[in-house]
C-alpha atoms as a PDB file:
ATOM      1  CA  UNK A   1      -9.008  -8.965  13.695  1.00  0.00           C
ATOM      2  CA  UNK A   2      -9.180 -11.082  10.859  1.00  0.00           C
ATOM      3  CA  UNK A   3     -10.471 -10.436   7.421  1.00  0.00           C
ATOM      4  CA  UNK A   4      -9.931 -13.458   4.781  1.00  0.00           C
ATOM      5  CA  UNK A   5      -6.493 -13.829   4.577  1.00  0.00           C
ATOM      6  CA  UNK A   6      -5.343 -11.378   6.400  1.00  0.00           C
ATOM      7  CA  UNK A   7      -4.877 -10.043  10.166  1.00  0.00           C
ATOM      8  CA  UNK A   8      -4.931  -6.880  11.067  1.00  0.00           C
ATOM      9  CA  UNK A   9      -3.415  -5.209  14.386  1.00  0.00           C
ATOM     10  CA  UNK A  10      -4.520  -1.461  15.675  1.00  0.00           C
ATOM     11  CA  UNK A  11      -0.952   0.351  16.076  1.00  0.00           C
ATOM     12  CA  UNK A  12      -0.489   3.167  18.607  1.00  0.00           C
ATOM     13  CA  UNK A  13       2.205   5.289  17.550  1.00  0.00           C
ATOM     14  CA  UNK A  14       2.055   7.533  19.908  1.00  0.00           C
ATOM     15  CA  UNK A  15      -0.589  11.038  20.672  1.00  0.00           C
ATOM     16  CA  UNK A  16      -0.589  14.553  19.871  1.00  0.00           C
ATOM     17  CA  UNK A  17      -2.801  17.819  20.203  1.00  0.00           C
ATOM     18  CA  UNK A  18      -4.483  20.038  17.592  1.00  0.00           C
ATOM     19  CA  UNK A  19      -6.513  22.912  17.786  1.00  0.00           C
ATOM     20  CA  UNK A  20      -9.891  21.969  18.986  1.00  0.00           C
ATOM     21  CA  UNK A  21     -12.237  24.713  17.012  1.00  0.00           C
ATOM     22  CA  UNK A  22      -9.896  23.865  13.354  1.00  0.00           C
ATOM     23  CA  UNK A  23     -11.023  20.038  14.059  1.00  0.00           C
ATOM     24  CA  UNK A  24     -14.106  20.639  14.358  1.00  0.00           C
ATOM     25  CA  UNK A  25     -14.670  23.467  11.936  1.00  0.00           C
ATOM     26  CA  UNK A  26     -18.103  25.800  11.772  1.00  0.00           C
ATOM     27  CA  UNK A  27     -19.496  23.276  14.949  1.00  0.00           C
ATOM     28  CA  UNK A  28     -19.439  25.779  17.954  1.00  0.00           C
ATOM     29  CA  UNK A  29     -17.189  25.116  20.917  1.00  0.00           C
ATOM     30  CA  UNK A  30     -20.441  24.398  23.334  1.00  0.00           C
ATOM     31  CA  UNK A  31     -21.077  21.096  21.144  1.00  0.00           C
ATOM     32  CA  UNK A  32     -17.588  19.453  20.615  1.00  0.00           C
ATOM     33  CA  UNK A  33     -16.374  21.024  24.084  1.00  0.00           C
ATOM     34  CA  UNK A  34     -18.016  18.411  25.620  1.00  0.00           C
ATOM     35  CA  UNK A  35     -17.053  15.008  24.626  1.00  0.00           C
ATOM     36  CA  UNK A  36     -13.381  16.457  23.317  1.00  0.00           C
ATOM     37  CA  UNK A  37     -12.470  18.984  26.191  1.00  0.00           C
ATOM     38  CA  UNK A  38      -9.124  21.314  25.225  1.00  0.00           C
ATOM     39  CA  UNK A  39      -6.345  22.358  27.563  1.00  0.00           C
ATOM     40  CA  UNK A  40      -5.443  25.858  28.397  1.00  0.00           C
ATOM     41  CA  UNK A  41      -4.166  26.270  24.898  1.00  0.00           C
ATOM     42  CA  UNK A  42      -7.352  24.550  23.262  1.00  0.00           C
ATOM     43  CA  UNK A  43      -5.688  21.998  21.987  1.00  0.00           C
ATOM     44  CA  UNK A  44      -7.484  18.488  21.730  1.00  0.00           C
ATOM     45  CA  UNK A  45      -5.950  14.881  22.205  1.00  0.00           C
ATOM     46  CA  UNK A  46      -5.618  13.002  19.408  1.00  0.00           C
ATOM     47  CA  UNK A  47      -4.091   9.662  18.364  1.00  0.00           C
ATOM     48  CA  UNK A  48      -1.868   8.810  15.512  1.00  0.00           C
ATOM     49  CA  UNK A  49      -2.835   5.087  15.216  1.00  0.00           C
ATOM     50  CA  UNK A  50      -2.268   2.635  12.040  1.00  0.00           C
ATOM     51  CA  UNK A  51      -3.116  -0.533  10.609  1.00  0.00           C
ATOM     52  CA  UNK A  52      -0.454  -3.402  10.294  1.00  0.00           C
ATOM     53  CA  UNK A  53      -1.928  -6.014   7.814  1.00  0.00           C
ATOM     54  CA  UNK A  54      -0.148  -9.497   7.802  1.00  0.00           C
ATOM     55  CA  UNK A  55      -1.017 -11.777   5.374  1.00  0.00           C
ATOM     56  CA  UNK A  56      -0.536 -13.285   1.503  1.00  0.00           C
ATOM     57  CA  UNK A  57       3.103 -13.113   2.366  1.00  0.00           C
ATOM     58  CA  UNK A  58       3.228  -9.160   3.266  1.00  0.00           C
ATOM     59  CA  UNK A  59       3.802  -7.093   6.219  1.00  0.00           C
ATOM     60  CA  UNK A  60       1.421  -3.589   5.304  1.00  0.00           C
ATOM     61  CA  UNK A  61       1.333  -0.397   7.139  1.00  0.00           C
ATOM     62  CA  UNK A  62      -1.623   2.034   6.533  1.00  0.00           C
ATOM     63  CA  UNK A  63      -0.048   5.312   7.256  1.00  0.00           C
ATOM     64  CA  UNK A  64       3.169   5.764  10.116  1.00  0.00           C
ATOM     65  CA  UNK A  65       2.305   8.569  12.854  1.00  0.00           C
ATOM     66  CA  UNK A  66       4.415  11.334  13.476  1.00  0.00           C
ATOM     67  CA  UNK A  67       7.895   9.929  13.300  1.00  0.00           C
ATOM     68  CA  UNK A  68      10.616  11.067  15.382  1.00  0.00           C
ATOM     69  CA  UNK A  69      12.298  14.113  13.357  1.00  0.00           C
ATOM     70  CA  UNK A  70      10.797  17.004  15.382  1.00  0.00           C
ATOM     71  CA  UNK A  71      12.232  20.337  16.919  1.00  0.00           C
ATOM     72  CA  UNK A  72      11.749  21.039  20.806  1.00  0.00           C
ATOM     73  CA  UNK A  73       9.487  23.732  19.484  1.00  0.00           C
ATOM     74  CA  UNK A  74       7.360  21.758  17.521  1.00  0.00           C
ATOM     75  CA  UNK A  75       6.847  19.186  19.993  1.00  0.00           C
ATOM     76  CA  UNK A  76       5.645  21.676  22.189  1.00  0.00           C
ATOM     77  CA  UNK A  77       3.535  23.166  19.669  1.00  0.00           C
ATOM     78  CA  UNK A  78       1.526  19.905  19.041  1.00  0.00           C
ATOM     79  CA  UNK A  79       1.982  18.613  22.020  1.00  0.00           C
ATOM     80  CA  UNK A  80       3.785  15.273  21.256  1.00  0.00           C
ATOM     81  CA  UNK A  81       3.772  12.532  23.393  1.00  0.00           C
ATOM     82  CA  UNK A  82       5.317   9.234  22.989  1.00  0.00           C
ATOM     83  CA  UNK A  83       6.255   8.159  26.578  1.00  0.00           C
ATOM     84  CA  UNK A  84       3.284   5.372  26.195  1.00  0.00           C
ATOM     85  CA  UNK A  85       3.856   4.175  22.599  1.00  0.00           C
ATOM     86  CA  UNK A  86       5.767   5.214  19.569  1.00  0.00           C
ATOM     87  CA  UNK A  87       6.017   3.413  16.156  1.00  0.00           C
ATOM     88  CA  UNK A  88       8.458   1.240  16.931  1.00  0.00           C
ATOM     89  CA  UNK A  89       7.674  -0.284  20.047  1.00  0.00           C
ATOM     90  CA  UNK A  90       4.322  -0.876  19.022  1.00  0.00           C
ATOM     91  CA  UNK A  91       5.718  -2.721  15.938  1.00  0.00           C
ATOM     92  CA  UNK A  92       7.576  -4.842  18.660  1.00  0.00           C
ATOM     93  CA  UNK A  93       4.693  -5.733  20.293  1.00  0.00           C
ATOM     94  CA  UNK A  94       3.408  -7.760  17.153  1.00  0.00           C
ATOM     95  CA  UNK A  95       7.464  -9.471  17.148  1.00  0.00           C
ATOM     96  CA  UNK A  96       7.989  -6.829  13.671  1.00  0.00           C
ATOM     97  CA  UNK A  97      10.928  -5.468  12.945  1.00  0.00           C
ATOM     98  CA  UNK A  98      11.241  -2.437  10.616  1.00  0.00           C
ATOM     99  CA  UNK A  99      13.033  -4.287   8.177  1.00  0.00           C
ATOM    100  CA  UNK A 100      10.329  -7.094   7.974  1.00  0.00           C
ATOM    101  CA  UNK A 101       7.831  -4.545   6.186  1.00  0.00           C
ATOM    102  CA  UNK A 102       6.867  -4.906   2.923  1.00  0.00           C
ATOM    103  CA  UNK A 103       4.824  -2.091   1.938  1.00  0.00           C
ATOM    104  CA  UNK A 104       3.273   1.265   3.348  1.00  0.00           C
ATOM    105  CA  UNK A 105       0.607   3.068   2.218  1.00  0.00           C
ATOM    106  CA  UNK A 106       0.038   6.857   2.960  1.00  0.00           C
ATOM    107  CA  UNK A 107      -3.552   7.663   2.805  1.00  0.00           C
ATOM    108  CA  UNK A 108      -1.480  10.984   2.157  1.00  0.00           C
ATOM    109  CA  UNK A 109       1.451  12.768   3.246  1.00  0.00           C
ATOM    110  CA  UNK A 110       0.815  15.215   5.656  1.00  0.00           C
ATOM    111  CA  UNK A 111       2.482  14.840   9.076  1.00  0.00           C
ATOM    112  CA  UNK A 112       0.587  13.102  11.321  1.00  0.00           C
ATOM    113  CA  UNK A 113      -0.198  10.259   8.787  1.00  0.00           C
ATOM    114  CA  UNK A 114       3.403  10.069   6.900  1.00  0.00           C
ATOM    115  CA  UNK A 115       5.577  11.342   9.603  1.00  0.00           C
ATOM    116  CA  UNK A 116       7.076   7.704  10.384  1.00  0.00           C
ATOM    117  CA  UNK A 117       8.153   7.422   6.928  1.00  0.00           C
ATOM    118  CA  UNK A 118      11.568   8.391   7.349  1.00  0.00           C
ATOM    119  CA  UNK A 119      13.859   9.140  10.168  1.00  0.00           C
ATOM    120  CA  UNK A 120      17.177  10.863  10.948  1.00  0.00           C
ATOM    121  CA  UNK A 121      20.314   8.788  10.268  1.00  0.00           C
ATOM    122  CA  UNK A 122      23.923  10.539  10.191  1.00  0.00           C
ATOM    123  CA  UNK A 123      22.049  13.865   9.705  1.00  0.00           C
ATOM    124  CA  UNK A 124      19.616  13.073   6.749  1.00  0.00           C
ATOM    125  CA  UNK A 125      16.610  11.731   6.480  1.00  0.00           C
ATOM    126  CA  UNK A 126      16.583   7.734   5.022  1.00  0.00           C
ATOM    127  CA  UNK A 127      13.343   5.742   4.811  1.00  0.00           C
ATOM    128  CA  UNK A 128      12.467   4.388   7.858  1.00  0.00           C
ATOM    129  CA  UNK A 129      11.782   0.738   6.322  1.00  0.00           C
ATOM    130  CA  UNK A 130      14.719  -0.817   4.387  1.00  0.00           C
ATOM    131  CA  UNK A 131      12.650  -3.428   2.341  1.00  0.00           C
ATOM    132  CA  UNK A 132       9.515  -1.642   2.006  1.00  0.00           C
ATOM    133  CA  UNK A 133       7.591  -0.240  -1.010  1.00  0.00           C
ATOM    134  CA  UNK A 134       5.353   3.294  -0.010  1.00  0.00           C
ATOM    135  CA  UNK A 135       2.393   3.841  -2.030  1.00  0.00           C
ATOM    136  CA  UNK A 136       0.383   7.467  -2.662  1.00  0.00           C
ATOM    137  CA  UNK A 137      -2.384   9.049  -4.702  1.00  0.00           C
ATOM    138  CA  UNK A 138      -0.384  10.863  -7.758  1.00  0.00           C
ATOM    139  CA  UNK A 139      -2.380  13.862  -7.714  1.00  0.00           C
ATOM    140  CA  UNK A 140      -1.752  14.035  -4.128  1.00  0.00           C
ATOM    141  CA  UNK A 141       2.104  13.430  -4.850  1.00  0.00           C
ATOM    142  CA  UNK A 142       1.606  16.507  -7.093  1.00  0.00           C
ATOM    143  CA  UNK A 143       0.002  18.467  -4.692  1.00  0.00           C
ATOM    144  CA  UNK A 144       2.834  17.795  -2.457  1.00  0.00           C
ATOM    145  CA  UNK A 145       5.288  19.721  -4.506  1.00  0.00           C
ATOM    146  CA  UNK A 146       3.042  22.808  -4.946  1.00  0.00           C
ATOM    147  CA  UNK A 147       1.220  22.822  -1.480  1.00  0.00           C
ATOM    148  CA  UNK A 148      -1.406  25.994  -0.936  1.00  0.00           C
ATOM    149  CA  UNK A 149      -1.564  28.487   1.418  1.00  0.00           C
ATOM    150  CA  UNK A 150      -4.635  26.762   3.494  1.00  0.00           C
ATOM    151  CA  UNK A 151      -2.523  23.370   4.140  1.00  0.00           C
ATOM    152  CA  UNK A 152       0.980  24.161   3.212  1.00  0.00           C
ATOM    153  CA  UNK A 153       1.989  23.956   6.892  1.00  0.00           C
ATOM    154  CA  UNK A 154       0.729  20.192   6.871  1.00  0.00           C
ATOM    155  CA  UNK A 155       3.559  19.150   4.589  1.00  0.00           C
ATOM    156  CA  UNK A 156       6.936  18.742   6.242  1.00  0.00           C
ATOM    157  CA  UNK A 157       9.218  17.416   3.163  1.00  0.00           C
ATOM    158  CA  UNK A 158      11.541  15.324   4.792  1.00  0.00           C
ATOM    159  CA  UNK A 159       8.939  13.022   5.606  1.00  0.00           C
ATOM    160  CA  UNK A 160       8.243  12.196   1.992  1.00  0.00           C
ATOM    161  CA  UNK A 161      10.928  13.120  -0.567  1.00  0.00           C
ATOM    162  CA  UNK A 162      13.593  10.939   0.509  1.00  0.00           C
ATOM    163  CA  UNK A 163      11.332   8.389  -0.191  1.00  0.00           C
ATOM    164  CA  UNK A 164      11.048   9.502  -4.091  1.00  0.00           C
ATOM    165  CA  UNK A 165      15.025   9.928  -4.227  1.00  0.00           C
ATOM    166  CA  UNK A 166      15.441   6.650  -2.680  1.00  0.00           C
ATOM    167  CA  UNK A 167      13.116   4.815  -5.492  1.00  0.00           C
ATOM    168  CA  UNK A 168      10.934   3.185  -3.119  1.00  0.00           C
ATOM    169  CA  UNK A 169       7.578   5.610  -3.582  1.00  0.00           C
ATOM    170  CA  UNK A 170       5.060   3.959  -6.350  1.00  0.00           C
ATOM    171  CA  UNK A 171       2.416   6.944  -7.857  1.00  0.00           C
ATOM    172  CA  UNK A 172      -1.308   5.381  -7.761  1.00  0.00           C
ATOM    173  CA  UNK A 173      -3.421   6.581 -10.107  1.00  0.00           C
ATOM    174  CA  UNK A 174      -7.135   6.377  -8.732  1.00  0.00           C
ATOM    175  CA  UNK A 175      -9.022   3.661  -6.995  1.00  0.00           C
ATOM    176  CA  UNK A 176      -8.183   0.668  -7.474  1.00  0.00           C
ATOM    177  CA  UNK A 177      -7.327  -2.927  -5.669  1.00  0.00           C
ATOM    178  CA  UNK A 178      -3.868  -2.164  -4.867  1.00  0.00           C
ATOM    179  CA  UNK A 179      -3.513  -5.828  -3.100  1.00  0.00           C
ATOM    180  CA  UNK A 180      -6.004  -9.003  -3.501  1.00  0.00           C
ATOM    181  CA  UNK A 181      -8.453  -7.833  -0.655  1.00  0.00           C
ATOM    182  CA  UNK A 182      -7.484  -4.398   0.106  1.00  0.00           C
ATOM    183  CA  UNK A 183      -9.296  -1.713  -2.144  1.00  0.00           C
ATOM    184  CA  UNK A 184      -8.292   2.048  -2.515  1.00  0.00           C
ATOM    185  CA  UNK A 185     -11.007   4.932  -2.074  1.00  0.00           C
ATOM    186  CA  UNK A 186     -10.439   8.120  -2.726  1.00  0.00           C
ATOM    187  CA  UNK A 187     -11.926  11.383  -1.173  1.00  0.00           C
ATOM    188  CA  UNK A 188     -10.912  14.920  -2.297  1.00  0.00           C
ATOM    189  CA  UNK A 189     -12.381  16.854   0.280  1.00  0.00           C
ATOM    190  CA  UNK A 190      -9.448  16.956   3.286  1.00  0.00           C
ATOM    191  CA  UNK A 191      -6.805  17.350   0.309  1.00  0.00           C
ATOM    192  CA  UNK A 192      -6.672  16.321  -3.203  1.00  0.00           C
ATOM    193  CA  UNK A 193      -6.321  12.557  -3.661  1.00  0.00           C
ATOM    194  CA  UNK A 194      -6.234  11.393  -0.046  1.00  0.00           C
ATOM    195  CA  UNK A 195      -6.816   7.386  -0.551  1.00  0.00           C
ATOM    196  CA  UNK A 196      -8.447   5.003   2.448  1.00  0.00           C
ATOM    197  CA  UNK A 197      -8.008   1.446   2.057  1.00  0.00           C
ATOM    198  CA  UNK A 198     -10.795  -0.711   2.732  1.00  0.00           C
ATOM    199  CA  UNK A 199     -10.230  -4.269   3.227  1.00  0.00           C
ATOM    200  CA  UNK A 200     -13.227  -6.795   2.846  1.00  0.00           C
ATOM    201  CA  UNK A 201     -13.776 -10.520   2.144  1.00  0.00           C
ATOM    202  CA  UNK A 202     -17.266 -10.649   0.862  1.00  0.00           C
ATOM    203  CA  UNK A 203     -18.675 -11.503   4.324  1.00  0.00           C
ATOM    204  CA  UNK A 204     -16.762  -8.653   6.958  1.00  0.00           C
ATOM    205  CA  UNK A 205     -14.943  -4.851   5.290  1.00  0.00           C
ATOM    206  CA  UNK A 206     -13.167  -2.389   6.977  1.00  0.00           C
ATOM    207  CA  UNK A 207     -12.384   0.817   5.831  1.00  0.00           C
ATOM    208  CA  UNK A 208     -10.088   3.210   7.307  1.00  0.00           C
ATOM    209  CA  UNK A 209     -11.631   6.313   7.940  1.00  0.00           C
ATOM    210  CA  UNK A 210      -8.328   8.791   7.960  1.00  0.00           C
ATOM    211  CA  UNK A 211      -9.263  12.266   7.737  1.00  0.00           C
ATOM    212  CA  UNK A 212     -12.916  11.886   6.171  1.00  0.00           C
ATOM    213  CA  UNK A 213     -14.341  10.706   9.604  1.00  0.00           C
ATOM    214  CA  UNK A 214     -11.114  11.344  11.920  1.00  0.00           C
ATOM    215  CA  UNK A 215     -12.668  10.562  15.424  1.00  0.00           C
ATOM    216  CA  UNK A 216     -15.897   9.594  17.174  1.00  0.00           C
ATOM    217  CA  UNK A 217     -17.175  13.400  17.166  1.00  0.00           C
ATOM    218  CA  UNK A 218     -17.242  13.575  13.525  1.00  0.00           C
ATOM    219  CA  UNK A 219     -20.015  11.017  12.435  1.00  0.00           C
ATOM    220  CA  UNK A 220     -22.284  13.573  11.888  1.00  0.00           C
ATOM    221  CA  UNK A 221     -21.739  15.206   8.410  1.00  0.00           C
ATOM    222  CA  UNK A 222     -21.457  18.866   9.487  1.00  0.00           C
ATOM    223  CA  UNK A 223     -18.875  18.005  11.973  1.00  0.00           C
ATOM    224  CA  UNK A 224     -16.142  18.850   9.037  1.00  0.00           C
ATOM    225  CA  UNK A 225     -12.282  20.302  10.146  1.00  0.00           C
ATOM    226  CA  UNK A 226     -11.335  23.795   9.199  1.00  0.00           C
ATOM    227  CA  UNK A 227      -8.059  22.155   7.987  1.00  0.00           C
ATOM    228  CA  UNK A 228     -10.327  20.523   5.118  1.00  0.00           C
ATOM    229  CA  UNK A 229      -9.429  22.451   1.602  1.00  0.00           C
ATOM    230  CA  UNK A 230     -12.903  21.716   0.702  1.00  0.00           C
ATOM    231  CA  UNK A 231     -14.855  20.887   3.580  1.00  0.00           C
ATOM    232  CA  UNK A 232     -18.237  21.162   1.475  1.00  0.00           C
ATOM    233  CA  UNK A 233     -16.855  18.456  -0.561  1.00  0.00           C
ATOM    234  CA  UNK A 234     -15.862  16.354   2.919  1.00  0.00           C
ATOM    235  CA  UNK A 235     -19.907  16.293   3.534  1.00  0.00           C
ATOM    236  CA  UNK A 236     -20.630  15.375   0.275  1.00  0.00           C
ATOM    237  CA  UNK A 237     -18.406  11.988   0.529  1.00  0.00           C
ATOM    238  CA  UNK A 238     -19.328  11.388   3.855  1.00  0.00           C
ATOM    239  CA  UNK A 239     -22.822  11.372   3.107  1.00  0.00           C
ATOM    240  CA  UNK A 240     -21.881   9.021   0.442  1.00  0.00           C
ATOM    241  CA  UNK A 241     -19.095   6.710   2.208  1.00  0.00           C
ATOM    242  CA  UNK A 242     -20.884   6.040   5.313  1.00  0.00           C
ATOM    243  CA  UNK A 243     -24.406   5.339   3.719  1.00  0.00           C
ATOM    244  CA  UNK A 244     -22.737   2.796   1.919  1.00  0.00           C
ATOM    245  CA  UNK A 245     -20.820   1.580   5.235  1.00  0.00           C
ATOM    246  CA  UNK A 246     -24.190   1.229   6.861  1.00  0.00           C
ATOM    247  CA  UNK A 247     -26.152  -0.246   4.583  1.00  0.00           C
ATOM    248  CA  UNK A 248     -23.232  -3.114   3.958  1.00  0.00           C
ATOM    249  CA  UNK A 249     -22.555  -2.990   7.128  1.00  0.00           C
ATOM    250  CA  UNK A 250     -18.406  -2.285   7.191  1.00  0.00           C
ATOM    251  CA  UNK A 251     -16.324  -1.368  10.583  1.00  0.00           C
ATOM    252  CA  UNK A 252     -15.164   1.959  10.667  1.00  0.00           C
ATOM    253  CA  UNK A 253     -11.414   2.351  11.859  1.00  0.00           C
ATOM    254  CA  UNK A 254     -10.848   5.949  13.467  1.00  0.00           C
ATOM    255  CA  UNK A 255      -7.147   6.809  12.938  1.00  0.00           C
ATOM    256  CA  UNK A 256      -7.325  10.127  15.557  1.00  0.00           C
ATOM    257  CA  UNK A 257      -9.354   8.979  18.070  1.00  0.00           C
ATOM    258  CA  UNK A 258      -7.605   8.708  21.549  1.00  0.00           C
ATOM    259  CA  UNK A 259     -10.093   6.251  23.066  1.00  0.00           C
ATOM    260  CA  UNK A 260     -12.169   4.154  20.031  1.00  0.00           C
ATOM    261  CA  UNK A 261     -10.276   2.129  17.437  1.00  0.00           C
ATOM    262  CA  UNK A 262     -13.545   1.298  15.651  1.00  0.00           C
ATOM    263  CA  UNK A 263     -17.116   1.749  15.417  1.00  0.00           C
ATOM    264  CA  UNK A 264     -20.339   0.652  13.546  1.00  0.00           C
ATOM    265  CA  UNK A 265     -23.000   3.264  12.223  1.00  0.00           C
ATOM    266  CA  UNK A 266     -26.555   3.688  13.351  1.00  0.00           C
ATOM    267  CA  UNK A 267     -29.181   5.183  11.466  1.00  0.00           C
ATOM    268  CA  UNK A 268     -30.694   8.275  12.958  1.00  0.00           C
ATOM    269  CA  UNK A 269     -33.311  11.534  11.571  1.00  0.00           C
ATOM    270  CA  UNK A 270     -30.594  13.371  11.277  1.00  0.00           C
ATOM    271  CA  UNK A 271     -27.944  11.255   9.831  1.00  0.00           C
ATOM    272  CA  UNK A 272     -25.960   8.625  11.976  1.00  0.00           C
ATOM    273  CA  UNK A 273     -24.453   7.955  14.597  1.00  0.00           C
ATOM    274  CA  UNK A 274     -22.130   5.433  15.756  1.00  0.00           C
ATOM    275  CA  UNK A 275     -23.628   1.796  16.980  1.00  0.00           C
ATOM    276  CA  UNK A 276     -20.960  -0.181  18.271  1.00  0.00           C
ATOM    277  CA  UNK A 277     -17.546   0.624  19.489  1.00  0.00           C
ATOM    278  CA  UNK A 278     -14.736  -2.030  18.852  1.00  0.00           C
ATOM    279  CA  UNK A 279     -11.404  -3.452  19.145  1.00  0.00           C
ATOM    280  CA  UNK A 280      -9.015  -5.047  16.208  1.00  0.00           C
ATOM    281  CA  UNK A 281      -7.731  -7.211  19.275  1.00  0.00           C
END
């Protein structure tokens, strides 16, 4: 897809499984059951997809999947699977090399979306791309270091810290226009300071959704995860995010849904729904 002067590719890093009654929060298991089914374990599919923007003389990834530096166990636990795509292939696919990216930003650091920022080399953990400059919220950077007990376990700190010993991780401070195009929101519902980038050119925007409206299922504003530090805050900005993406009209990307890259919002009673379905290529 192309918005001004950039292009921007769907990424499939590869799919996972978590919990199906924490993604889906207070909603009982007879609603999301149904359109998400769990395994034996409960455990819902879920992608780990990205955004690589090309354009204006960068190479930009929105968030990097799981990565590769994970224990038998925890593979097991959450179900990883990259026999169709990982990270790297799918970079391949688009003729990119790891070295050819210029920037990355982390909507925040938790595994799923910062995973791919590093990876194992001689025993330690390196950044994963050589030329590239990773971007966070500050106050989520800070959060980082003093994690509490409701998503502590969604930190793993070799994903992120090499990346501030290296010098290549730039603190944002608030919303902003990080690049000429490509806006910064901010949400503090999922966890403080998680930032979605929203790319527009006065005629066609984009946001991507992350964790404020992580698949399909959770259009509707009381479909909120359990994993949320403030879900009541979640419904708050998704009341306000997505009445402003349907009245201007913007593409929603879905980061963790295993079949839809993207949808459009209808207006219903009750809230809305989503219109169209769509693919970036």
């Amino acid at each position: 897809m192309r918005i001004g002067t950039y292009t921007i590719h769907a990424l499939e890093t590869g799919r996972f499984a978590l919990d199906g009654g924490a993604m889906f929060g207070v909603v009982p298991w007879v609603f999301w059951s149904k359109s998400n089914p769990p395994d034996d374990r409960q455990r819902i599919d879920l992608a780990a997809r990205c955004w690589l923007i090309r354009g204006n003389g960068k190479t930009i990834l929105v968030d990097d999947g799981n990565g590769t530096k994970w224990s038998e166990k925890l593979k097991d636990i959450y179900k990883l699977n990259t026999t169709e795509s990982d990270l790297f292939s799918s970079l391949k696919k688009h003729a990119v090399d790891p070295a050819d990216v210029t920037d990355v930003i982390l909507t925040h650091l938790h595994f799923d979306h910062a995973g791919g920022s590093t990876m194992i080399v001689e025993g330690r953990p390196i950044p994963t791309f050589p030329n590239a400059r990773y971007y966070v919220q500050k106050k989520h950077w800070e959060r980082s270091q003093q994690p509490n007990d409701k998503d502590r376990a969604s930190f793993m700190r070799d994903d992120y810290l090499p990346l501030m010993e290296h010098g290549v991780l730039e603190l944002v401070e608030g919303e902003c226009e990080i690049f000429p195009g490509i806006e910064l929101l901010v949400c503090n519902g999922h966890t403080d300071s998680q930032q979605l980038p929203k790319i527009s050119d006065g005629t066609t925007t984009m946001l991507f959704c992350c964790d404020l409206v992580p698949t399909v299922s959770h259009v509707p504003f009381p479909y909120v995860m359990a994993y949320d530090v403030r879900p009541l805050v979640t419904i708050e900005e998704k009341k306000r995010i997505l009445s402003r993406a349907y009245e201007e009209k913007w593409i929603l990307f879905l980061e963790h849904d295993p079949k839809i890259e993207a949808i459009t919002l209808q207006a219903t009673e009750k809230g809305f729904v989503a219109d169209r379905t769509l693919r970036l290529d």
